[in-house]
N, C-alpha and C. Protein backbone atom coordinates (compact mmCIF):
# COMPACT_ATOMS: atom_id res chain seq x y z
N UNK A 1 0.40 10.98 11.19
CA UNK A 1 -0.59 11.65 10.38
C UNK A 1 -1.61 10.62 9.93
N UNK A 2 -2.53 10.85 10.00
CA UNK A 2 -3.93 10.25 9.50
C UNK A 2 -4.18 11.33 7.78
N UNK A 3 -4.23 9.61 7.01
CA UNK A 3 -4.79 10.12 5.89
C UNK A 3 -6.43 9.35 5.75
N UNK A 4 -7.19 10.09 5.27
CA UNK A 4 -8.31 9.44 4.85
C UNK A 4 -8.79 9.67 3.07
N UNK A 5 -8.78 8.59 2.71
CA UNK A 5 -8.46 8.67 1.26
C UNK A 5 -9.17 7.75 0.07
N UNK A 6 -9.61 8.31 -1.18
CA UNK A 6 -10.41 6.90 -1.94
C UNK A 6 -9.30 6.80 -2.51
N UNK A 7 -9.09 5.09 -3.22
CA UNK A 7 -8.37 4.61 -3.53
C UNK A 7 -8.73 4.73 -5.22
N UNK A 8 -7.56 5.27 -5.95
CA UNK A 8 -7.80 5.26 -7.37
C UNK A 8 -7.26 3.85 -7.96
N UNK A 9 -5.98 3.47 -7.67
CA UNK A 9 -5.64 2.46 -8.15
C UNK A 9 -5.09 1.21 -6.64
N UNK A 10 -4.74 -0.03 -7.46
CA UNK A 10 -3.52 -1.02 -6.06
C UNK A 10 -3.40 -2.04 -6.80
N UNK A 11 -1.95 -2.55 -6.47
CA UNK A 11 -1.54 -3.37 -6.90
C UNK A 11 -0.36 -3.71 -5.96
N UNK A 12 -0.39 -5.68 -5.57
CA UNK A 12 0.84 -5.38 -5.06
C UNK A 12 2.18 -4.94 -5.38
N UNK A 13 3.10 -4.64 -4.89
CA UNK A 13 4.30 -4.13 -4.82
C UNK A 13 5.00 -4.81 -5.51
N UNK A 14 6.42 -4.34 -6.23
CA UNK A 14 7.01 -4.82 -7.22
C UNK A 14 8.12 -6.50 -6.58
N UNK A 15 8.35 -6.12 -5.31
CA UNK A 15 8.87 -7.20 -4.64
C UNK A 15 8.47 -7.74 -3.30
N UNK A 16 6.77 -7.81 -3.94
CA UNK A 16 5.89 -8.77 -2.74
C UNK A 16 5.66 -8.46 -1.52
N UNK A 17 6.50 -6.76 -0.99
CA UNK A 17 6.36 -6.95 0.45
C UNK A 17 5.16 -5.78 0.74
N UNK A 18 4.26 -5.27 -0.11
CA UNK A 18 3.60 -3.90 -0.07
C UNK A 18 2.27 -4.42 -0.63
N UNK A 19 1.53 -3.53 -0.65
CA UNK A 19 0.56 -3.22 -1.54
C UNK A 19 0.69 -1.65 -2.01
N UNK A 20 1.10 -1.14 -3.30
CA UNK A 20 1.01 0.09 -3.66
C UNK A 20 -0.42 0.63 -4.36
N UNK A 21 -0.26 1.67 -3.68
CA UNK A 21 -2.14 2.45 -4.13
C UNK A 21 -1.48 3.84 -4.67
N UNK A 22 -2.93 4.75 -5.11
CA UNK A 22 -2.76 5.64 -5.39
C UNK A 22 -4.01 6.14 -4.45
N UNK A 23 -4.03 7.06 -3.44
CA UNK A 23 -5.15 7.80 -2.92
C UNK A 23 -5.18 8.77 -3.38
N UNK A 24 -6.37 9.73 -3.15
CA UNK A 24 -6.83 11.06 -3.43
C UNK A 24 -7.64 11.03 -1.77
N UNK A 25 -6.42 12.35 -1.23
CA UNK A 25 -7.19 12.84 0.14
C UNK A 25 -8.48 13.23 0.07
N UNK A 26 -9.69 12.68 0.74
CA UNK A 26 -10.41 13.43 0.99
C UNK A 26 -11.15 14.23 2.19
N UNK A 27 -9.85 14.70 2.95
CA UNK A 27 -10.23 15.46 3.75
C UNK A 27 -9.24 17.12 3.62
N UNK A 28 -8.83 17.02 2.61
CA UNK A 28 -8.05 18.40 2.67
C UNK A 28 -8.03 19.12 0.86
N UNK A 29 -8.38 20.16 1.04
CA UNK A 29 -8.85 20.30 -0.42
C UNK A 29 -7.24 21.78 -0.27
N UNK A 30 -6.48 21.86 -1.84
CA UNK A 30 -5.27 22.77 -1.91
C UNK A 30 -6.23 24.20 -2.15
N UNK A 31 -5.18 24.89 -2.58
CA UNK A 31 -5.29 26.61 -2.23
C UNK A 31 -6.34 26.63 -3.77
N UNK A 32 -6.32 25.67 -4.65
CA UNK A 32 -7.29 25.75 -6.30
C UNK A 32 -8.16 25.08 -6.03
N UNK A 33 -8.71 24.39 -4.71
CA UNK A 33 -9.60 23.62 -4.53
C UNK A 33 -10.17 22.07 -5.23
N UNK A 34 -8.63 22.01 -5.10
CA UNK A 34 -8.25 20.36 -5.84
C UNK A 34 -8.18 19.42 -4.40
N UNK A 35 -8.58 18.39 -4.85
CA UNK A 35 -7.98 17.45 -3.56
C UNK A 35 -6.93 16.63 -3.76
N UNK A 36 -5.66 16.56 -2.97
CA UNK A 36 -4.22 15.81 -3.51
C UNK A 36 -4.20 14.68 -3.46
N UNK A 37 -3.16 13.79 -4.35
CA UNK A 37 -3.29 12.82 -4.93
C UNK A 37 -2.17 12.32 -4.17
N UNK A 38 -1.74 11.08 -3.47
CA UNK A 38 -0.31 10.75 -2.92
C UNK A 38 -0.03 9.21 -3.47
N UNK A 39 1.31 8.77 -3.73
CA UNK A 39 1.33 7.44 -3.76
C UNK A 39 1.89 6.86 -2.05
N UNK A 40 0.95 5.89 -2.30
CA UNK A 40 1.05 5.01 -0.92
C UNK A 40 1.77 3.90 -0.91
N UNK A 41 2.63 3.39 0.00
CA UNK A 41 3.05 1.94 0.26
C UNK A 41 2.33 1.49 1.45
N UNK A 42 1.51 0.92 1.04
CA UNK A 42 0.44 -0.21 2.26
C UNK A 42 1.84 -1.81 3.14
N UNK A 43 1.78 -0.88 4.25
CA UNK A 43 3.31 -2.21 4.73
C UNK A 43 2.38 -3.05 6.07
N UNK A 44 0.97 -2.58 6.34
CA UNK A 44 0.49 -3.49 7.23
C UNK A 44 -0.92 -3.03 7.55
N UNK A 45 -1.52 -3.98 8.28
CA UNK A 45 -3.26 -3.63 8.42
C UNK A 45 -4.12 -4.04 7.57
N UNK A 46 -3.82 -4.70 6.99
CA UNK A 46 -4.31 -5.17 5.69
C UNK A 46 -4.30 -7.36 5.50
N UNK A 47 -5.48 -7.40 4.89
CA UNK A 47 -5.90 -8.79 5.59
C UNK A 47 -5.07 -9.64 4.42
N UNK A 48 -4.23 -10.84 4.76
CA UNK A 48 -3.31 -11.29 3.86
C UNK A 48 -1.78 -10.45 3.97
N UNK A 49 -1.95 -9.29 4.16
CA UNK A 49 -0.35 -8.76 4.09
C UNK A 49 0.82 -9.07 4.40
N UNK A 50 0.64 -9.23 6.27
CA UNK A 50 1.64 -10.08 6.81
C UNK A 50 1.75 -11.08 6.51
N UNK A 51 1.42 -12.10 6.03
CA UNK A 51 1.86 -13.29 5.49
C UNK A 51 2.47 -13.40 3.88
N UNK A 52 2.24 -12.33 3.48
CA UNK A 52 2.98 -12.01 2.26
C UNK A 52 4.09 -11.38 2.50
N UNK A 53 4.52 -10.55 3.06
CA UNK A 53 5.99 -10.28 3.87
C UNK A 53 6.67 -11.17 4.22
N UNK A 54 5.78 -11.94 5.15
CA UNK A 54 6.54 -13.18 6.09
C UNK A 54 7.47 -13.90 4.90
N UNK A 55 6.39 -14.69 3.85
CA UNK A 55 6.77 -15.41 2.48
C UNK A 55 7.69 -14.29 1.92
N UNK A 56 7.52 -13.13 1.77
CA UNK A 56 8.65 -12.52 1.51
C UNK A 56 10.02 -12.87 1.81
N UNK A 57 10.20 -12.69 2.80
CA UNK A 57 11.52 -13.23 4.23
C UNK A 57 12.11 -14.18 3.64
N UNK A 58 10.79 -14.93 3.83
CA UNK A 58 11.77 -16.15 3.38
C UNK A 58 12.11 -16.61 2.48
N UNK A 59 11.50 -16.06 1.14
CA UNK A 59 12.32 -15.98 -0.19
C UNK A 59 13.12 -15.71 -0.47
N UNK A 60 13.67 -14.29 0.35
CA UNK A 60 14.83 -13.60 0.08
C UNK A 60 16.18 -14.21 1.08
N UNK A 61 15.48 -15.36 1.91
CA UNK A 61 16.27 -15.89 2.80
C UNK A 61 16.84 -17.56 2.25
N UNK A 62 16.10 -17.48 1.18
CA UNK A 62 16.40 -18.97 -0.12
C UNK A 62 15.55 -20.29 0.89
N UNK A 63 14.50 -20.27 1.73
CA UNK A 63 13.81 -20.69 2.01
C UNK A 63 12.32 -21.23 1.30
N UNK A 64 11.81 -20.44 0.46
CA UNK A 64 11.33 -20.31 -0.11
C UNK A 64 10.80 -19.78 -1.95
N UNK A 65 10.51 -20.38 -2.59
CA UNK A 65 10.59 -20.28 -3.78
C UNK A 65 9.99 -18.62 -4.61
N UNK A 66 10.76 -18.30 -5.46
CA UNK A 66 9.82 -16.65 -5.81
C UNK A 66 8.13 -17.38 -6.19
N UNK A 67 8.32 -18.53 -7.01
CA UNK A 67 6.66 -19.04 -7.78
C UNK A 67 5.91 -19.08 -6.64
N UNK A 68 6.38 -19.63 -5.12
CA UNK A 68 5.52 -19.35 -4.24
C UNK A 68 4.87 -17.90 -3.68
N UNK A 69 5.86 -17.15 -4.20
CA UNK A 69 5.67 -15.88 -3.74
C UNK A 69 4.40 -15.26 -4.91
N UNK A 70 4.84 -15.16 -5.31
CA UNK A 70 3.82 -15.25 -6.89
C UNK A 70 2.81 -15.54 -6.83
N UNK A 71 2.54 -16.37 -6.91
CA UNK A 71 1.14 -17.14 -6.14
C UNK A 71 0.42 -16.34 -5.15
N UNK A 72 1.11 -16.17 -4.23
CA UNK A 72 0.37 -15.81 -2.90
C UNK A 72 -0.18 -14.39 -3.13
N UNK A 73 0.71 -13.53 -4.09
CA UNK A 73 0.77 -12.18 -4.41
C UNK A 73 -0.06 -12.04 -4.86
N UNK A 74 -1.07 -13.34 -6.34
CA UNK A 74 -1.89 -12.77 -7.26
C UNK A 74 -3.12 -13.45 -6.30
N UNK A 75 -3.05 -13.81 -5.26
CA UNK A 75 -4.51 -14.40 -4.64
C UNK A 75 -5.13 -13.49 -3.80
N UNK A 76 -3.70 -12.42 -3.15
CA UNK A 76 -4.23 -11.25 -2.40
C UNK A 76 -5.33 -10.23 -2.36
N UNK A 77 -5.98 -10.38 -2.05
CA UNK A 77 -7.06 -9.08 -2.19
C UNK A 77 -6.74 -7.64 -2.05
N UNK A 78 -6.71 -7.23 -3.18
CA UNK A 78 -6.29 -5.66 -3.06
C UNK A 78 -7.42 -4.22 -2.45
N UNK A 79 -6.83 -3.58 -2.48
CA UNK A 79 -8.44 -2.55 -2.18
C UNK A 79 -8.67 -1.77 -3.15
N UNK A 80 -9.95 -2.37 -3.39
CA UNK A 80 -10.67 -1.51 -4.40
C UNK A 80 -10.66 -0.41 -4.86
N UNK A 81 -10.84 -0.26 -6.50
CA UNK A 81 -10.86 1.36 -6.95
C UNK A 81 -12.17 2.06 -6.31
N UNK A 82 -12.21 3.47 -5.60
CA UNK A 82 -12.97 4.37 -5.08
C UNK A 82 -13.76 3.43 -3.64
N UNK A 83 -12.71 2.45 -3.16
CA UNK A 83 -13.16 2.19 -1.35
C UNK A 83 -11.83 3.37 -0.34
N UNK A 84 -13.05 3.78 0.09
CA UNK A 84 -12.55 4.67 1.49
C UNK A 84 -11.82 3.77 2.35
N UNK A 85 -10.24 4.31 2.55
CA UNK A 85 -9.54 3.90 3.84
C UNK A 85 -9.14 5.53 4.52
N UNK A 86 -8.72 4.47 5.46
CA UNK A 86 -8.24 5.53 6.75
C UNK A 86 -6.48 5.04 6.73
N UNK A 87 -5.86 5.84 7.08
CA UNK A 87 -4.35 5.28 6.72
C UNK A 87 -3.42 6.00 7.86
N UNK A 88 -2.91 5.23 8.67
CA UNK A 88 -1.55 6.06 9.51
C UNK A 88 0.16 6.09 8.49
N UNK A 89 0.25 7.00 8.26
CA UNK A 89 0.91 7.12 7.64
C UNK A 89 2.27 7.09 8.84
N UNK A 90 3.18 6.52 8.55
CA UNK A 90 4.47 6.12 9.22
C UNK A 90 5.87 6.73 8.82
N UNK A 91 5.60 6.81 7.32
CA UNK A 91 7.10 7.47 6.85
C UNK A 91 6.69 8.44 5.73
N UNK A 92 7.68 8.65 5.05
CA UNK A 92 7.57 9.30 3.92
C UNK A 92 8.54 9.19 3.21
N UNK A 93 8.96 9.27 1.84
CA UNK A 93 10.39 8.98 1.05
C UNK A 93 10.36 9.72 -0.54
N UNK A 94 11.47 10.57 -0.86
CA UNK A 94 10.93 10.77 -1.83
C UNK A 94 11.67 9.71 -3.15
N UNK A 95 11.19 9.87 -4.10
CA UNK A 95 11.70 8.74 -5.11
C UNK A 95 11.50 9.47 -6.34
N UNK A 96 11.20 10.89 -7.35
CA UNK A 96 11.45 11.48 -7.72
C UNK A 96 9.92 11.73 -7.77
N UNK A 97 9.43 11.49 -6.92
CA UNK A 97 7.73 11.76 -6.46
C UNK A 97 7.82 11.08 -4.86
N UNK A 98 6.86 11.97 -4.35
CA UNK A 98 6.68 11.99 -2.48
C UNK A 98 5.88 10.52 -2.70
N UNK A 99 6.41 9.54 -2.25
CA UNK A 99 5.65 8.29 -1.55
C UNK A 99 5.50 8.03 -0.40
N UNK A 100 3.99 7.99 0.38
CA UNK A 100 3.86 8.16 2.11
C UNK A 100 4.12 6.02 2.22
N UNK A 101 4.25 5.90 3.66
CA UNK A 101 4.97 4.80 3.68
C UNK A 101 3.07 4.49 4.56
N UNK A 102 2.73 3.79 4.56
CA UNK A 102 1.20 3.85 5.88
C UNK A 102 0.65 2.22 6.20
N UNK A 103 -0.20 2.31 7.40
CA UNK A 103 -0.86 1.43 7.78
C UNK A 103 -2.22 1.22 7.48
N UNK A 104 -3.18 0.55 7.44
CA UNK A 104 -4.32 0.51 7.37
C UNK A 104 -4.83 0.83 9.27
N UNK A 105 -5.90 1.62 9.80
CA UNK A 105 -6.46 1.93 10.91
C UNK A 105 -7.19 0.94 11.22
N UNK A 106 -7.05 0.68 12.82
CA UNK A 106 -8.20 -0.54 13.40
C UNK A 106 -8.98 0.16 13.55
């Protein structure tokens, strides 16, 4: 599934390996003529990401220090409140709210 969506909020993820957003679809409006709101986990496509995973790895592999992780996390560039992405969405999970799992589109 292709989402196309402005970004309300992002921040990375609580254990370094994500970037979590909040989109608002804007290509599908509901039956009240609202447009829906989803939380996102950003896991790739995104410039800096993979190497914040990678450093992930190896933190959790005692290779690497969390302060390094830390670091790398707050230097990341997030995506902006109200910038348009395009998103392949990959999974879905619920967590007592629907979180889509997605990619950023080349």
């Amino acid at each position: 599934m292709i989402l196309t969506g402005r970004v309300e909020s992002a921040q990375v993820g609580m254990f370094g390996d994500s970037i979590d957003l909040v989109v608002v679809d804007r290509e599908v409006l509901t039956p009240r003529g609202e447009r829906p709101q989803y939380h996102v986990k950003l896991i790739g496509g995104w410039p800096g990401l993979e190497e914040l995973r990678a450093l992930q790895r190896e933190v959790k592999a005692g290779r690497k220090s969390q302060e390094e992780l830390l670091q790398m996390a707050q230097r990341l560039q997030v995506p902006e409140q109200d910038q348009l992405m395009s998103l392949v969405v990959v999974d879905k999970r619920a967590k007592g709210f629907l979180q889509l799992v997605a990619m950023v589109t080349r």
